[in-house]
Protein backbone atom coordinates (compact mmCIF):
# COMPACT_ATOMS: atom_id res chain seq x y z
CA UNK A 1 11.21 -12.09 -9.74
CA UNK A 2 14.10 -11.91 -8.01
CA UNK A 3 14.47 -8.18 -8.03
CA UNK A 4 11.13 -8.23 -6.23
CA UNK A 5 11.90 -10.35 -3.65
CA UNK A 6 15.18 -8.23 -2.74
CA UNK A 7 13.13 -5.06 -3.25
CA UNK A 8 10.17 -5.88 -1.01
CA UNK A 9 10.96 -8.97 1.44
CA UNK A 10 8.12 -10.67 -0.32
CA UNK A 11 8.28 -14.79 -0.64
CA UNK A 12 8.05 -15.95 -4.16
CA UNK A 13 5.10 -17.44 -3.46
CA UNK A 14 3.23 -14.18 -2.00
CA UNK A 15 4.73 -12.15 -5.17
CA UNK A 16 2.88 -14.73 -7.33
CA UNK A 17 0.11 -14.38 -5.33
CA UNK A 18 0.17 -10.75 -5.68
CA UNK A 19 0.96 -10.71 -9.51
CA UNK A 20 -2.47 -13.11 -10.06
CA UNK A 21 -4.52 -10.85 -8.05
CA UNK A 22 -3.00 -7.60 -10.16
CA UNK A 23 -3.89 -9.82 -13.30
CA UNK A 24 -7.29 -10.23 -12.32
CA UNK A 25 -7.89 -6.31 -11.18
CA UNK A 26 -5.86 -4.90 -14.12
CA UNK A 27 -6.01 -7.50 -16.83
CA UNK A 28 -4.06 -4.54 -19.07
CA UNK A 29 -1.44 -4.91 -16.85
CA UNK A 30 -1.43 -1.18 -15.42
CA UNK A 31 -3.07 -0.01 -12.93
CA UNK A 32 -4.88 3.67 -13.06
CA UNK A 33 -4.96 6.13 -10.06
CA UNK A 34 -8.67 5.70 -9.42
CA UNK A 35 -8.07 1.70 -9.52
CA UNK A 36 -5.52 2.18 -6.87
CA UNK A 37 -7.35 4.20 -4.58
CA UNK A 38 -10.15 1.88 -4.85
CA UNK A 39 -7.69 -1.33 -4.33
CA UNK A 40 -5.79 1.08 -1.30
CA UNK A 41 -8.81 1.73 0.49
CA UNK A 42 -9.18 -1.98 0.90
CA UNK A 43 -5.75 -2.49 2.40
CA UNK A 44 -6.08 0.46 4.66
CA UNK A 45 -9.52 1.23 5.58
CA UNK A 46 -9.34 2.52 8.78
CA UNK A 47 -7.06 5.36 7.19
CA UNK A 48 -7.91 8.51 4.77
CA UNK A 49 -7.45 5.94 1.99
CA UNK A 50 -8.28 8.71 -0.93
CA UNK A 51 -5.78 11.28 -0.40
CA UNK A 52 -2.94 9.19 1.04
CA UNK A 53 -3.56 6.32 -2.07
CA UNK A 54 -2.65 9.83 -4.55
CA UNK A 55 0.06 10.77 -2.93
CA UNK A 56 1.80 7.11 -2.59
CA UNK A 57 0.61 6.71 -6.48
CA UNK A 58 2.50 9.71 -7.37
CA UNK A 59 5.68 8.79 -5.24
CA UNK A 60 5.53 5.09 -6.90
CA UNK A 61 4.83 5.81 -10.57
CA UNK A 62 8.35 6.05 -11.21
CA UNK A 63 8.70 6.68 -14.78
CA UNK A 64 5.90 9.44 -14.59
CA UNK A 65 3.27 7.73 -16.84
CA UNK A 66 0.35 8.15 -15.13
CA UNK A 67 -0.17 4.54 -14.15
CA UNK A 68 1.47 1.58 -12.24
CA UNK A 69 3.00 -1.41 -13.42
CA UNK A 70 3.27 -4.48 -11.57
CA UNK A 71 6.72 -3.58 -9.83
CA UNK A 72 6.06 -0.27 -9.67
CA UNK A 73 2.57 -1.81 -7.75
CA UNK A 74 4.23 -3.96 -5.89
CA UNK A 75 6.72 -2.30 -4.67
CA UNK A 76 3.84 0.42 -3.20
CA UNK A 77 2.10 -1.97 -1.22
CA UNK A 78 5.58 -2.87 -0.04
CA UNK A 79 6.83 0.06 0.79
CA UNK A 80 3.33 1.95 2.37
CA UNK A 81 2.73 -1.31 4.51
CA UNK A 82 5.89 -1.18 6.03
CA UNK A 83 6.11 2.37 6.88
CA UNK A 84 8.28 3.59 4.08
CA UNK A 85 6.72 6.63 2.43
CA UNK A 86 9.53 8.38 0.40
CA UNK A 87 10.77 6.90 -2.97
């Protein structure tokens, strides 16, 4: 928890708000491309929400398995709603 707070300037509180909403959207506890571009276009729909939610998928799935984990998640939303792009 308190890697994630340093790593995205998130409040405790927020980061366990995020973690039950991620619970409740990926009970597995990874999230899929298509889940995130569905949960992306949400955040950002006034944006091309498809084709930017690969890209930041593919710069955030750090240990190249094909889906997110909660930091991993997290840390997207983070970094893509604050204007940082590049991992």
């Amino acid at each position: 928890l308190e890697d994630l707070k340093l790593s995205t300037k998130f409040s405790e509180t927020e980061i366990c708000q995020w973690y039950e909403n991620f619970q409740k959207q990926c009970p597995t506890g990874r999230i899929t491309p298509e889940e995130f571009e569905e949960i992306y276009s949400r955040f950002f729909p006034e944006t091309d929400a498809k084709s930017y939610a690969r890209h930041v998928f593919r710069s955030f799935d750090t240990n190249d398995d094909g889906t997110l984990d909660f930091k991993e998640y997290i840390i997207a939303l983070h970094m893509t709603s604050s204007g940082k792009t590049t991992r």
